[in-house]
PDB file of N, CA and C in Angstrom:
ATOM      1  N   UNK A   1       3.338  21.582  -4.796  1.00  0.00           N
ATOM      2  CA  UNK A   1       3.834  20.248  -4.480  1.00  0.00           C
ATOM      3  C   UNK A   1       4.053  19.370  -5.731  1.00  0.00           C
ATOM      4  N   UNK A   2       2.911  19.599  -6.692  1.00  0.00           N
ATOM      5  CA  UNK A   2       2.876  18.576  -7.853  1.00  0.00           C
ATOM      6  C   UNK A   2       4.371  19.018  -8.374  1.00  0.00           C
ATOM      7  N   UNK A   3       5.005  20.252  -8.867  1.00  0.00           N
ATOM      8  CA  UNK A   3       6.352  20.758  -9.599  1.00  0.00           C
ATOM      9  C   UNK A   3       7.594  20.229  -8.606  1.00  0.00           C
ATOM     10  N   UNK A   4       7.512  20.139  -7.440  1.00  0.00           N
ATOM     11  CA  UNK A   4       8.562  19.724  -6.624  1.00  0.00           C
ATOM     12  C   UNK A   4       8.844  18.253  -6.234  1.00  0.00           C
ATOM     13  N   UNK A   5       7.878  17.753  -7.285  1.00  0.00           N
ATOM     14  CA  UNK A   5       7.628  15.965  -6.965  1.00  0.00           C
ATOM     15  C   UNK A   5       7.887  15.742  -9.024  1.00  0.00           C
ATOM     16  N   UNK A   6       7.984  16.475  -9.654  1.00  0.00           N
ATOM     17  CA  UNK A   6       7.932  16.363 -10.879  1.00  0.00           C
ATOM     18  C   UNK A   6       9.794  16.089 -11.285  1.00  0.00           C
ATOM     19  N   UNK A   7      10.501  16.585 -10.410  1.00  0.00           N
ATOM     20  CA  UNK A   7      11.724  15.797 -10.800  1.00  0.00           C
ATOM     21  C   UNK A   7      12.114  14.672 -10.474  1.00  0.00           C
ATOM     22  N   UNK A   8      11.301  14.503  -9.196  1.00  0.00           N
ATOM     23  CA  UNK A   8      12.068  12.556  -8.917  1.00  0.00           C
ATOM     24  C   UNK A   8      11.300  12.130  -9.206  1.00  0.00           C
ATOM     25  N   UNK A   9       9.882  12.424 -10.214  1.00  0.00           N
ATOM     26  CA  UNK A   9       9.058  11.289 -11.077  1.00  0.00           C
ATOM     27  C   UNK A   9       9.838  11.031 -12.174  1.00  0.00           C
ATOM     28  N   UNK A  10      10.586  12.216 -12.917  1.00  0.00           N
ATOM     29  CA  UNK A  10      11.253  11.946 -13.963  1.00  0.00           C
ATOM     30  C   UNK A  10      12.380  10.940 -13.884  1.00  0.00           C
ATOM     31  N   UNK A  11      12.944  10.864 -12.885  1.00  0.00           N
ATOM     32  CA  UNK A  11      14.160  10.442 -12.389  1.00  0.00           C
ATOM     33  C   UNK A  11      13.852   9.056 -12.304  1.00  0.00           C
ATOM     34  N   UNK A  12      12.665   8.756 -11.488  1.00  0.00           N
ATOM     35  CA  UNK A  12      12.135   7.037 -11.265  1.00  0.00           C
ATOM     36  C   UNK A  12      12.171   6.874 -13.180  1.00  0.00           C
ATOM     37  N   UNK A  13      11.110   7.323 -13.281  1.00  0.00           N
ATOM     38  CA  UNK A  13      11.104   6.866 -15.224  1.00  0.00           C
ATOM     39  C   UNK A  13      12.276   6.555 -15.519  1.00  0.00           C
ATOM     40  N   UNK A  14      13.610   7.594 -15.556  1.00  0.00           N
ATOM     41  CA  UNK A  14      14.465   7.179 -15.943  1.00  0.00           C
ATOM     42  C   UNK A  14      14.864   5.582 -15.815  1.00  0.00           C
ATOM     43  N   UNK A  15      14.866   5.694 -14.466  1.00  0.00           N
ATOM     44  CA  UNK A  15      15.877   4.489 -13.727  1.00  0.00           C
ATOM     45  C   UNK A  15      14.930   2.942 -13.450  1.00  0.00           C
ATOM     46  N   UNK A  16      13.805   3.596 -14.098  1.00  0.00           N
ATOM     47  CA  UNK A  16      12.930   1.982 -14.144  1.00  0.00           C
ATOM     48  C   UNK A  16      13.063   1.912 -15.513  1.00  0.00           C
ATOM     49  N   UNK A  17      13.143   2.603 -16.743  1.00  0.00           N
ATOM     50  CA  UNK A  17      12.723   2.496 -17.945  1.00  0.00           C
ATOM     51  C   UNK A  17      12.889   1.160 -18.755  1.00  0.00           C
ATOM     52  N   UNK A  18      14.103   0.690 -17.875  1.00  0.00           N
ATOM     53  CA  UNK A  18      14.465  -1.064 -18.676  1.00  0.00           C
ATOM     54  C   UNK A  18      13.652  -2.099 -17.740  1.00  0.00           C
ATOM     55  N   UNK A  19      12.798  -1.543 -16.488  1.00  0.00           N
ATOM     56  CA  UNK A  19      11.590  -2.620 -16.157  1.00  0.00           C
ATOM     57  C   UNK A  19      10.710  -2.793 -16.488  1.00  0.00           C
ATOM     58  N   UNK A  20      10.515  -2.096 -17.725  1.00  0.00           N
ATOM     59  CA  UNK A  20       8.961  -1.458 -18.226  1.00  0.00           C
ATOM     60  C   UNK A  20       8.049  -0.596 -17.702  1.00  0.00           C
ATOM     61  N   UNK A  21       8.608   0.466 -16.859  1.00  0.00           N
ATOM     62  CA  UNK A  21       8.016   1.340 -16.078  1.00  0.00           C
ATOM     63  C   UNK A  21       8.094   2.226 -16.964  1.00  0.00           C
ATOM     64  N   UNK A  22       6.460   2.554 -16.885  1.00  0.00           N
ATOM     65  CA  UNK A  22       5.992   4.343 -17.698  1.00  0.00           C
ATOM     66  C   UNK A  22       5.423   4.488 -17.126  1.00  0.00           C
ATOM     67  N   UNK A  23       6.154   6.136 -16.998  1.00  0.00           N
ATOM     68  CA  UNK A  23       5.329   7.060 -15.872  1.00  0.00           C
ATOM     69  C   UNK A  23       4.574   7.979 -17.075  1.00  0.00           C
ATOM     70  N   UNK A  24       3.542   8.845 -16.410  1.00  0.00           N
ATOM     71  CA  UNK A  24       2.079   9.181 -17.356  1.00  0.00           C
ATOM     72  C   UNK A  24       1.743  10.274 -16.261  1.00  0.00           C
ATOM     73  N   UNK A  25       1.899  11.581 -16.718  1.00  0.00           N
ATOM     74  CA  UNK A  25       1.683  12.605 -15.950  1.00  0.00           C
ATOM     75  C   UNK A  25       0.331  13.433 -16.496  1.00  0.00           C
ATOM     76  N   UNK A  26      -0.048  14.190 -15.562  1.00  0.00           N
ATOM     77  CA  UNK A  26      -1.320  14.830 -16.285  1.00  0.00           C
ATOM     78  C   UNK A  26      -1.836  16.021 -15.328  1.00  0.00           C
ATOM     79  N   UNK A  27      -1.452  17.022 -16.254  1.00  0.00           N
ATOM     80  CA  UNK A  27      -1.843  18.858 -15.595  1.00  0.00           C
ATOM     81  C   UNK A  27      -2.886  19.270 -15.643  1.00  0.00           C
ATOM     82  N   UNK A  28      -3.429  19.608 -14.172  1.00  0.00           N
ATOM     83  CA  UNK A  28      -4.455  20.093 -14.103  1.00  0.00           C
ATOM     84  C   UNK A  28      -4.159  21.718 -14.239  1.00  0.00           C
ATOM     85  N   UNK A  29      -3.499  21.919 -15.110  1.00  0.00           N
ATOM     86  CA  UNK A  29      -3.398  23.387 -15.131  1.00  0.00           C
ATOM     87  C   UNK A  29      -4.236  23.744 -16.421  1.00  0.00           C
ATOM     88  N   UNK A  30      -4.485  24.949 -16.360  1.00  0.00           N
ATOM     89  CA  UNK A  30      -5.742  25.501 -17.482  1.00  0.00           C
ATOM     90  C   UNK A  30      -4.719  25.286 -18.980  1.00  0.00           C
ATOM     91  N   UNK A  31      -5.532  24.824 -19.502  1.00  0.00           N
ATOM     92  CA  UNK A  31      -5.489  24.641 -20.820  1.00  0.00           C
ATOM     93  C   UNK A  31      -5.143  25.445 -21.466  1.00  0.00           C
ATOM     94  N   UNK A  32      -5.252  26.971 -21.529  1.00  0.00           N
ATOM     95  CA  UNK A  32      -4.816  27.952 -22.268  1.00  0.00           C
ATOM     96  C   UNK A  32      -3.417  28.170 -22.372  1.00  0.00           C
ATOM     97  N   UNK A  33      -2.553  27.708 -21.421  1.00  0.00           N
ATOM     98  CA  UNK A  33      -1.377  27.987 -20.726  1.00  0.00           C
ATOM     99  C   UNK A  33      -0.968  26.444 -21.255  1.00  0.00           C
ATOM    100  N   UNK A  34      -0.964  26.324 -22.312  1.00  0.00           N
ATOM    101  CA  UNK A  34      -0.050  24.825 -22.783  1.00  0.00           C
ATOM    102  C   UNK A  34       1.060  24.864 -22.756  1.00  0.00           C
ATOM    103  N   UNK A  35       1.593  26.191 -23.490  1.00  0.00           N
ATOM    104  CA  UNK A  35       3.153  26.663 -23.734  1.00  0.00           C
ATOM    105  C   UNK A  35       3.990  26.643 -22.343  1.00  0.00           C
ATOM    106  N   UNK A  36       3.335  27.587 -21.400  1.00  0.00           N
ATOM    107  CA  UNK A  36       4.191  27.795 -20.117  1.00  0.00           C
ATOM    108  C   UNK A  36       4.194  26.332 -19.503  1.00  0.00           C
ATOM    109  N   UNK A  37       3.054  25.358 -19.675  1.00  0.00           N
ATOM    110  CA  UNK A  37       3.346  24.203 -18.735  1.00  0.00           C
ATOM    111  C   UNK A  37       4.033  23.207 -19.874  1.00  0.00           C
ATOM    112  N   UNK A  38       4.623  23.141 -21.186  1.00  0.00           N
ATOM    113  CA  UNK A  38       5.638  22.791 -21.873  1.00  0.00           C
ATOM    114  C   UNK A  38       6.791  23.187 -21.701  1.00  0.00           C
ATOM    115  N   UNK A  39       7.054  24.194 -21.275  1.00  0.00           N
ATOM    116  CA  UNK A  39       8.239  25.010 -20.563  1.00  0.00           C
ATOM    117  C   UNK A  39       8.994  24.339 -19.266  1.00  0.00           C
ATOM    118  N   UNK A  40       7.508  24.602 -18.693  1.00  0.00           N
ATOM    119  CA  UNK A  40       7.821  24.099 -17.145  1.00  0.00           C
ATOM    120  C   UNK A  40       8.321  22.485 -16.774  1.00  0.00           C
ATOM    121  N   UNK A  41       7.565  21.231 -18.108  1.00  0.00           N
ATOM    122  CA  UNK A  41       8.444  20.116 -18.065  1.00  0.00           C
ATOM    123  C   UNK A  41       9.375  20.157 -18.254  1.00  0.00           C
ATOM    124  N   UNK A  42      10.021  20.246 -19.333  1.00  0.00           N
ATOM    125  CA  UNK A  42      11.167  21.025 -19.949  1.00  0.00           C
ATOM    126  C   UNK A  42      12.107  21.284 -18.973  1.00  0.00           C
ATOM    127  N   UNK A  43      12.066  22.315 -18.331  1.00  0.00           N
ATOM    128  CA  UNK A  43      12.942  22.516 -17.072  1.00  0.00           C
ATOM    129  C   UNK A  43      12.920  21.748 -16.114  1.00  0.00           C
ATOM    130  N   UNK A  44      11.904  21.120 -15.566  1.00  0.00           N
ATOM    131  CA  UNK A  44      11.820  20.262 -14.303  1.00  0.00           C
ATOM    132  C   UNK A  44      12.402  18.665 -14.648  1.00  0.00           C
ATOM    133  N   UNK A  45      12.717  18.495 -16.289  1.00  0.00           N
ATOM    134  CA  UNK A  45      13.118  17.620 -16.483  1.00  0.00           C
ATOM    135  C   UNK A  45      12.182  16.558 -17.437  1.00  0.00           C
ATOM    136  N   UNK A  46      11.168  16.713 -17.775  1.00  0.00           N
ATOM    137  CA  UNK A  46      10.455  16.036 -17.835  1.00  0.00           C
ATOM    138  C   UNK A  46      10.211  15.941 -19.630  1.00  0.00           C
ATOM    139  N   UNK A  47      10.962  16.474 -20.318  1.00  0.00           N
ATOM    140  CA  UNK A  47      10.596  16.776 -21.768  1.00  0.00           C
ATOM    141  C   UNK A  47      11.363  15.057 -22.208  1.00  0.00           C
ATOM    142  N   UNK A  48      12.197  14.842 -21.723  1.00  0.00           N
ATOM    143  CA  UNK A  48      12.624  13.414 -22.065  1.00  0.00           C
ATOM    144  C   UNK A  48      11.965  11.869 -21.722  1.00  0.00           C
ATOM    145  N   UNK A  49      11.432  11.739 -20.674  1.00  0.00           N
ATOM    146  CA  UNK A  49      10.375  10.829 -19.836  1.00  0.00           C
ATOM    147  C   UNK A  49       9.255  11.057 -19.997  1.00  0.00           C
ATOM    148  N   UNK A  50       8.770   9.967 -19.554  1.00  0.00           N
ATOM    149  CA  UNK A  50       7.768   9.903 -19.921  1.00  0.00           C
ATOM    150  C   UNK A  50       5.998  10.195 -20.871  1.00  0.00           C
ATOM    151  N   UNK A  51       5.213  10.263 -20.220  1.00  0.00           N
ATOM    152  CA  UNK A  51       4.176  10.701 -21.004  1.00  0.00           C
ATOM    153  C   UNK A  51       3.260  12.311 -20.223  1.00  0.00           C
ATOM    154  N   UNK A  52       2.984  13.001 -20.995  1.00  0.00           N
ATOM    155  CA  UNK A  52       2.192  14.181 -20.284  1.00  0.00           C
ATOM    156  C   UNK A  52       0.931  14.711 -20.728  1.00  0.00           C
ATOM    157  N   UNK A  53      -0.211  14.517 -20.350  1.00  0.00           N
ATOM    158  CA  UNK A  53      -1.174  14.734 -20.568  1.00  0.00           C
ATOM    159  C   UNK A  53      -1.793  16.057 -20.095  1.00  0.00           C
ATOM    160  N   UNK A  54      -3.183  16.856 -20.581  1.00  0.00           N
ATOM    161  CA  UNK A  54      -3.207  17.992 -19.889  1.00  0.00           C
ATOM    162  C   UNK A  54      -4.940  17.880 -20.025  1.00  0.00           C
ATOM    163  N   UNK A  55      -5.508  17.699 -18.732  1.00  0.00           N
ATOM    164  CA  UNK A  55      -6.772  18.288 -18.650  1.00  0.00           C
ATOM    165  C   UNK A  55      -7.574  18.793 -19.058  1.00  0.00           C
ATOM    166  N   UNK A  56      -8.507  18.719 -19.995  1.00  0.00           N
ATOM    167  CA  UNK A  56      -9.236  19.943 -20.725  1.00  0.00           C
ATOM    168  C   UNK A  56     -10.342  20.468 -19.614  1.00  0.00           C
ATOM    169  N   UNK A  57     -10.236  19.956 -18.465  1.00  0.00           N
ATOM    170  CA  UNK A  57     -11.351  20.623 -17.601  1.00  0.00           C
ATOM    171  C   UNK A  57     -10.091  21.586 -16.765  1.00  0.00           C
ATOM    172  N   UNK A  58      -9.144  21.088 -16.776  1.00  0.00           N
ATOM    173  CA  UNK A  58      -8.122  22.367 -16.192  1.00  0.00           C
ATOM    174  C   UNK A  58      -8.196  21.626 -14.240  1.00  0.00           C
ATOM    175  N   UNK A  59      -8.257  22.371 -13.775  1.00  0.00           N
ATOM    176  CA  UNK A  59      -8.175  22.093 -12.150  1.00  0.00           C
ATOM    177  C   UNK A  59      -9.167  21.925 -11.778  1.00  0.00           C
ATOM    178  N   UNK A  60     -10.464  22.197 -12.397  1.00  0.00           N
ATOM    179  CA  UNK A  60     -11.915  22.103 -11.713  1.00  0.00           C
ATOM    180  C   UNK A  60     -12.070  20.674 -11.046  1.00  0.00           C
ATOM    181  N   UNK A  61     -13.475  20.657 -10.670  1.00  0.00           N
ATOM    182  CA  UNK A  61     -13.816  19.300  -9.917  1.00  0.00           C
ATOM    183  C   UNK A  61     -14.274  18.047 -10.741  1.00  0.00           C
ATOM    184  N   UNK A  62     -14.046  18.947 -12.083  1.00  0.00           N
ATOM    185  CA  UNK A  62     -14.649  18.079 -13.169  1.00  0.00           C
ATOM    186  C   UNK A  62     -13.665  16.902 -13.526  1.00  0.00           C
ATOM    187  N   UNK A  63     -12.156  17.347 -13.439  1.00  0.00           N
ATOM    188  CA  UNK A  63     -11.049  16.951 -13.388  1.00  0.00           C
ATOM    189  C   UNK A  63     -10.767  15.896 -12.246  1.00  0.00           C
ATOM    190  N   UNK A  64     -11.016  15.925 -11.213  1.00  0.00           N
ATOM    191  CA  UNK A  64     -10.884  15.336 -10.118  1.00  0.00           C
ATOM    192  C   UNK A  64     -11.797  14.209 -10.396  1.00  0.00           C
ATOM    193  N   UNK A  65     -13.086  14.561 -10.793  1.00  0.00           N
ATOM    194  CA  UNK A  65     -14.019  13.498 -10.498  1.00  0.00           C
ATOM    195  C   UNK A  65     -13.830  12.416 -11.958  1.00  0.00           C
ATOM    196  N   UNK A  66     -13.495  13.202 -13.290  1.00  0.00           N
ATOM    197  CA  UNK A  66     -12.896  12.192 -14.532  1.00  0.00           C
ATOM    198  C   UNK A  66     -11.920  11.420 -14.180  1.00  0.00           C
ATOM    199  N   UNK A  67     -10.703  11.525 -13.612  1.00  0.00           N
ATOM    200  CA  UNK A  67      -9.802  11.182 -12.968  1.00  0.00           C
ATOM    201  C   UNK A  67      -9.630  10.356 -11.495  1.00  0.00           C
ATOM    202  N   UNK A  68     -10.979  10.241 -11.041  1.00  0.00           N
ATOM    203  CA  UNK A  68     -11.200   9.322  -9.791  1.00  0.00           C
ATOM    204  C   UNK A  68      -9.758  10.059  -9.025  1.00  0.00           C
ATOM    205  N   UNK A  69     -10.149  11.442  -8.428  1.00  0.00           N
ATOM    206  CA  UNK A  69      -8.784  11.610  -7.620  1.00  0.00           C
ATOM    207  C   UNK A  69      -9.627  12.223  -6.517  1.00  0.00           C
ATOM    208  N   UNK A  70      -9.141  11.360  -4.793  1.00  0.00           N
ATOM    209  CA  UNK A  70     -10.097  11.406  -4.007  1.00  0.00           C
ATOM    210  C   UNK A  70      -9.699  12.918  -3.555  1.00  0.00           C
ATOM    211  N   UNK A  71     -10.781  13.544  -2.935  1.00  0.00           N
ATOM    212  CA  UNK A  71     -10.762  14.662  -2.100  1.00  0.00           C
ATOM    213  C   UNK A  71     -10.076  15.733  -2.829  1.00  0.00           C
ATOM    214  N   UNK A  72     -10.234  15.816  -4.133  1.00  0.00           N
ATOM    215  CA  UNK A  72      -9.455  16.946  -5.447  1.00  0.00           C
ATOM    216  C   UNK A  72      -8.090  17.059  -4.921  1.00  0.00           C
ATOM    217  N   UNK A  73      -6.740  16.533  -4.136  1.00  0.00           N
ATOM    218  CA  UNK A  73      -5.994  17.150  -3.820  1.00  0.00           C
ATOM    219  C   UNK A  73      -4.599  16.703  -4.439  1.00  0.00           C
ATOM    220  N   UNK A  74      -3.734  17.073  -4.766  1.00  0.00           N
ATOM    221  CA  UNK A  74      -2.506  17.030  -5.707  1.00  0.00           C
ATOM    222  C   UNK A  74      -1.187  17.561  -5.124  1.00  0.00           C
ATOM    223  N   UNK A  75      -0.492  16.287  -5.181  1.00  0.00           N
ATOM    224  CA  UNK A  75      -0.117  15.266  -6.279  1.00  0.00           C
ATOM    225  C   UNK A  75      -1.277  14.383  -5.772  1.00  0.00           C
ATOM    226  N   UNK A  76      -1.270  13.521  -6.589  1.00  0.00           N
ATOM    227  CA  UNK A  76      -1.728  12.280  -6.896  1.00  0.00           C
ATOM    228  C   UNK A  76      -1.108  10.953  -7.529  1.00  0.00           C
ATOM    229  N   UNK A  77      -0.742   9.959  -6.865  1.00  0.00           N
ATOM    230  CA  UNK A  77      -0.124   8.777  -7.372  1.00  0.00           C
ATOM    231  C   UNK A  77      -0.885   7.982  -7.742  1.00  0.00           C
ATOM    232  N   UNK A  78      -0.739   6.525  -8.874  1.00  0.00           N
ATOM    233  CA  UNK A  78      -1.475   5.495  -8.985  1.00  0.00           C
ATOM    234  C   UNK A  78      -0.562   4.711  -9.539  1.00  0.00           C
ATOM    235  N   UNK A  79      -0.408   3.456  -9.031  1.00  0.00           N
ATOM    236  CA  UNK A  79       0.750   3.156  -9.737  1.00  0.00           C
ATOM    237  C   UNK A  79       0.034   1.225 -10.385  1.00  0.00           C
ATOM    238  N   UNK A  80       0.239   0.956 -11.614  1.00  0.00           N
ATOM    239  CA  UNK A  80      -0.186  -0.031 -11.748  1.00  0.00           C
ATOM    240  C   UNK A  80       0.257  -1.052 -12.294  1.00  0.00           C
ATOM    241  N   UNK A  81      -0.151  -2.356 -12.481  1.00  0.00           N
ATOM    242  CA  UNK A  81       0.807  -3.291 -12.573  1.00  0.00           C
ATOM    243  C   UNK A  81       0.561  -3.431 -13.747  1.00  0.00           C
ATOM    244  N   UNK A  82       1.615  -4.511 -15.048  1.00  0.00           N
ATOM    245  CA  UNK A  82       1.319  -4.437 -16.230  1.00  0.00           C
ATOM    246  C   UNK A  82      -0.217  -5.071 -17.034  1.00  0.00           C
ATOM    247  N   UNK A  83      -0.719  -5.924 -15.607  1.00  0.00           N
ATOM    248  CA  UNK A  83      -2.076  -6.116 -16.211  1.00  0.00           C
ATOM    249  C   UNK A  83      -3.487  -5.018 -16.448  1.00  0.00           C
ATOM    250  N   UNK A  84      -2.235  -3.529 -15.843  1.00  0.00           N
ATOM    251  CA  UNK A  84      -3.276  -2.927 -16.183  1.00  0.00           C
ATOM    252  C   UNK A  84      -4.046  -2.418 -14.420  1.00  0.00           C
ATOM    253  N   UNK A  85      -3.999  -3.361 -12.978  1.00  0.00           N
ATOM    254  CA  UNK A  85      -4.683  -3.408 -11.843  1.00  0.00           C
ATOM    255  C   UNK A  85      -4.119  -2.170 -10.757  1.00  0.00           C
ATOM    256  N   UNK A  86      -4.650  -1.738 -10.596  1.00  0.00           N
ATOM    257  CA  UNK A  86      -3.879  -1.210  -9.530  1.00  0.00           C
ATOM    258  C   UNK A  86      -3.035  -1.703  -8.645  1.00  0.00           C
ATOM    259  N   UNK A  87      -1.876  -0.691  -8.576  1.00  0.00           N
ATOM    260  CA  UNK A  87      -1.303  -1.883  -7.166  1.00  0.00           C
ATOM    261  C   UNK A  87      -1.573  -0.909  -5.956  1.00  0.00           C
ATOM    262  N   UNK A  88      -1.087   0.219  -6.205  1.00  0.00           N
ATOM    263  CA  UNK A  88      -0.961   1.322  -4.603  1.00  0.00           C
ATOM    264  C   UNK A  88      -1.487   2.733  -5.343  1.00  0.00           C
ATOM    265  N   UNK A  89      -2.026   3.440  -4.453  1.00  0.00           N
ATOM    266  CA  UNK A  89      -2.160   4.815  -4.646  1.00  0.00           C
ATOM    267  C   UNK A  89      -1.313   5.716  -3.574  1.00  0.00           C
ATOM    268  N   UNK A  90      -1.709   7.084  -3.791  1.00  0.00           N
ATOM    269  CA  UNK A  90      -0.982   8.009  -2.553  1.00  0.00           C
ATOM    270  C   UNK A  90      -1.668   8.982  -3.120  1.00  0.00           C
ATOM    271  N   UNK A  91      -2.343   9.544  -1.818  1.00  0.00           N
ATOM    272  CA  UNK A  91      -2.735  10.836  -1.788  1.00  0.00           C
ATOM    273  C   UNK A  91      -2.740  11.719  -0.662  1.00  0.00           C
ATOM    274  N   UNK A  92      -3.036  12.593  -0.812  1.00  0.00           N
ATOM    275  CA  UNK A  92      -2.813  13.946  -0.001  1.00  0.00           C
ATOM    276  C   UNK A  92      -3.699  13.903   0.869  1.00  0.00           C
ATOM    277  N   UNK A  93      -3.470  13.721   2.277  1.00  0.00           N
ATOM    278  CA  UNK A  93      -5.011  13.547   3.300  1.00  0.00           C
ATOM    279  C   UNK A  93      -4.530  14.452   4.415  1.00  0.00           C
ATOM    280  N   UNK A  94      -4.911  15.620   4.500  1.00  0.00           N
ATOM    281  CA  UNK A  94      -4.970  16.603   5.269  1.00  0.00           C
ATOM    282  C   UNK A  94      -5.143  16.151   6.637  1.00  0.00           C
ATOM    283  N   UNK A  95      -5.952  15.291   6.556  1.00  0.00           N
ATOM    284  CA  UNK A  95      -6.151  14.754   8.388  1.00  0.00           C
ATOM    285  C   UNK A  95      -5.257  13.781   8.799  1.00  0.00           C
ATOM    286  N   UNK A  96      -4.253  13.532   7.708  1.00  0.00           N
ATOM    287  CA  UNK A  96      -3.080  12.492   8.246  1.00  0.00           C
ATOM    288  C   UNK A  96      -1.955  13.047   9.361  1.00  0.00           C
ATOM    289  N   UNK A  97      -1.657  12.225   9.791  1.00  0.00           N
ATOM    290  CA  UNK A  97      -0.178  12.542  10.854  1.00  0.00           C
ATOM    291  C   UNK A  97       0.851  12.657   9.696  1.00  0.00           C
ATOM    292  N   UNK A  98       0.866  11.333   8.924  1.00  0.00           N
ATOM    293  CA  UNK A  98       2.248  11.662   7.732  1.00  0.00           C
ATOM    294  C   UNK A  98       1.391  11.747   6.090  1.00  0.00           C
ATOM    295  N   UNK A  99       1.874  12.159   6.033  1.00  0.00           N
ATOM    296  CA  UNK A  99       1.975  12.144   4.243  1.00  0.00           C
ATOM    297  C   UNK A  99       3.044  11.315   3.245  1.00  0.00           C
ATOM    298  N   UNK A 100       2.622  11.097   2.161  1.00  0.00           N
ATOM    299  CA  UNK A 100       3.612  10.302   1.567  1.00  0.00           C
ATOM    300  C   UNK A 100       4.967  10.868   1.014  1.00  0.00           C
ATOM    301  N   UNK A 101       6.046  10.578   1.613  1.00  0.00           N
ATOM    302  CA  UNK A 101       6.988  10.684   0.606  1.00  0.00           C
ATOM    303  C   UNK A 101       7.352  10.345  -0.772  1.00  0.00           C
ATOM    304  N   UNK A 102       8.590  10.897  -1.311  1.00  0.00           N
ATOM    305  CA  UNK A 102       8.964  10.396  -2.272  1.00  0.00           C
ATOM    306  C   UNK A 102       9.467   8.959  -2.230  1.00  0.00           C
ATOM    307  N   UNK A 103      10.199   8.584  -1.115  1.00  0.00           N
ATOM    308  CA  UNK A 103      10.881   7.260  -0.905  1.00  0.00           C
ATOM    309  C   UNK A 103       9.685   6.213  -0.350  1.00  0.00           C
ATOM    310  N   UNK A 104       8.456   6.594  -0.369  1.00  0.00           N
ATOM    311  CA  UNK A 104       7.012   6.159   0.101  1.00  0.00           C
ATOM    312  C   UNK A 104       7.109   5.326  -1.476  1.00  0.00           C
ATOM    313  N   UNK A 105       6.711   6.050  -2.526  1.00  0.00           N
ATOM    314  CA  UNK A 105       6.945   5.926  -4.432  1.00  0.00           C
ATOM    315  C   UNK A 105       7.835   4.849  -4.412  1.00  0.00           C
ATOM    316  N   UNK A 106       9.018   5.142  -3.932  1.00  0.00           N
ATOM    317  CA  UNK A 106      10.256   5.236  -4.576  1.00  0.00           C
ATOM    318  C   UNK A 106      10.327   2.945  -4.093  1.00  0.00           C
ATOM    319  N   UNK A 107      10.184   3.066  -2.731  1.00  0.00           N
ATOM    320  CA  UNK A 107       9.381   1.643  -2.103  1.00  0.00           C
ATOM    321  C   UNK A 107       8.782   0.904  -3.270  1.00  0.00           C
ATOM    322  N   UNK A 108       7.325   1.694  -3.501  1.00  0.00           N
ATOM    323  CA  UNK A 108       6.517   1.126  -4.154  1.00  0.00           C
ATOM    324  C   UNK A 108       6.463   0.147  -5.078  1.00  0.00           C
ATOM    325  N   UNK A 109       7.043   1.220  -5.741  1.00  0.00           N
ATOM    326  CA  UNK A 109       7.545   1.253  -7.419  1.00  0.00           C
ATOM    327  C   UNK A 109       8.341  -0.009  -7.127  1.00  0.00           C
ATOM    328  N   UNK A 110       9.601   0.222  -6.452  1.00  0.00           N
ATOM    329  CA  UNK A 110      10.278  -1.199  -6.114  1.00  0.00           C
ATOM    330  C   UNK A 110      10.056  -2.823  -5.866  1.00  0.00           C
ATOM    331  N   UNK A 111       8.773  -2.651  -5.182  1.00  0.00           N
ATOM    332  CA  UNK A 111       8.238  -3.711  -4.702  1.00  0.00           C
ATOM    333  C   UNK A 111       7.073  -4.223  -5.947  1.00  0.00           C
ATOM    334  N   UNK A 112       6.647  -3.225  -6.603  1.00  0.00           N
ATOM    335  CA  UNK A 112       6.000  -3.931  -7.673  1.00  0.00           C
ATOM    336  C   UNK A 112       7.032  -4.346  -8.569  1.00  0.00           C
ATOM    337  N   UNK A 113       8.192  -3.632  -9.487  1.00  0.00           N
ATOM    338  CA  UNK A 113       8.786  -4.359 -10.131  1.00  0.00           C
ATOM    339  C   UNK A 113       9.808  -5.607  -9.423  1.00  0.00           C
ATOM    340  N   UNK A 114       9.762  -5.811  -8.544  1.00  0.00           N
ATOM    341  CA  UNK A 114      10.418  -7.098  -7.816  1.00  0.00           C
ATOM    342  C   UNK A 114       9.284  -7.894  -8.341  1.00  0.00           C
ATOM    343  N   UNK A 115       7.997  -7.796  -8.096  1.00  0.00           N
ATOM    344  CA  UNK A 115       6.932  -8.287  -7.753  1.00  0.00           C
ATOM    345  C   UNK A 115       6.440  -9.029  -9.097  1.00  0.00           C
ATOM    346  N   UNK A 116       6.846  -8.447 -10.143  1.00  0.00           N
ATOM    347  CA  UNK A 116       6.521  -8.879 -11.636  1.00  0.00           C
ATOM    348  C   UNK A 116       7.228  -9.888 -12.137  1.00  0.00           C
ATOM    349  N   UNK A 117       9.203  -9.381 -11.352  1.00  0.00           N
ATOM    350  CA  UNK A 117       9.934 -10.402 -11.911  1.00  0.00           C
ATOM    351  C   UNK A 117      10.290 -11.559 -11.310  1.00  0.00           C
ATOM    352  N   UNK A 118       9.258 -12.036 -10.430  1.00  0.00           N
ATOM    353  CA  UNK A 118       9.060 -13.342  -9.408  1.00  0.00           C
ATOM    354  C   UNK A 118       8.426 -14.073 -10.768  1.00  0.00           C
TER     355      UNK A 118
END
């Protein structure tokens, strides 16, 4: 899910980039494997946007719990305002009826930068 949500993150970056929107990604994929997940932005789009960070705990729970990401499950959104506050999250809740879309983000994102330039 996280690779199939990794092009219309790139895409928002793009198309907010003159609101001051930075997007800030971060792989829980094992650490050894830097190259293949440099690759894999790269193709999914992502070597131009934004920022990418990589886990040194890799996918463990160690990761989840450094990262305040509820119930370990991925993707994971956080989206925040320029003071730094949170505004919205999105996560993956197995016991939900819906899950978040992209146009769930895509809202978001919208309504906070409206929200700044009030």
């Amino acid at each position: 899910p996280c690779l199939v949500q990794l092009p219309h993150t790139m895409v928002l970056a793009e198309r907010h980039a003159d609101d001051g929107v930075a997007v800030v990604t971060l792989s829980f994929d094992d650490p050894s494997q830097i190259e293949q997940i440099r690759q894999t932005l790269h193709a999914k789009g992502g070597g131009e946007h934004g920022m990418h960070f990589l886990s040194q705990h890799g996918g463990s729970s160690q990761s989840m719990e450094d990262f305040e990401i509820p119930g370990g499950a991925l993707p994971y959104y956080m989206l925040y305002d320029p003071a730094g506050r949170l505004h919205r999250a999105f996560a993956i809740d197995p016991t939900a009826e819906r899950q978040f879309t992209s146009a769930d983000i895509d809202a978001a994102v919208k309504d906070l930068v409206s929200d700044e330039g009030n």
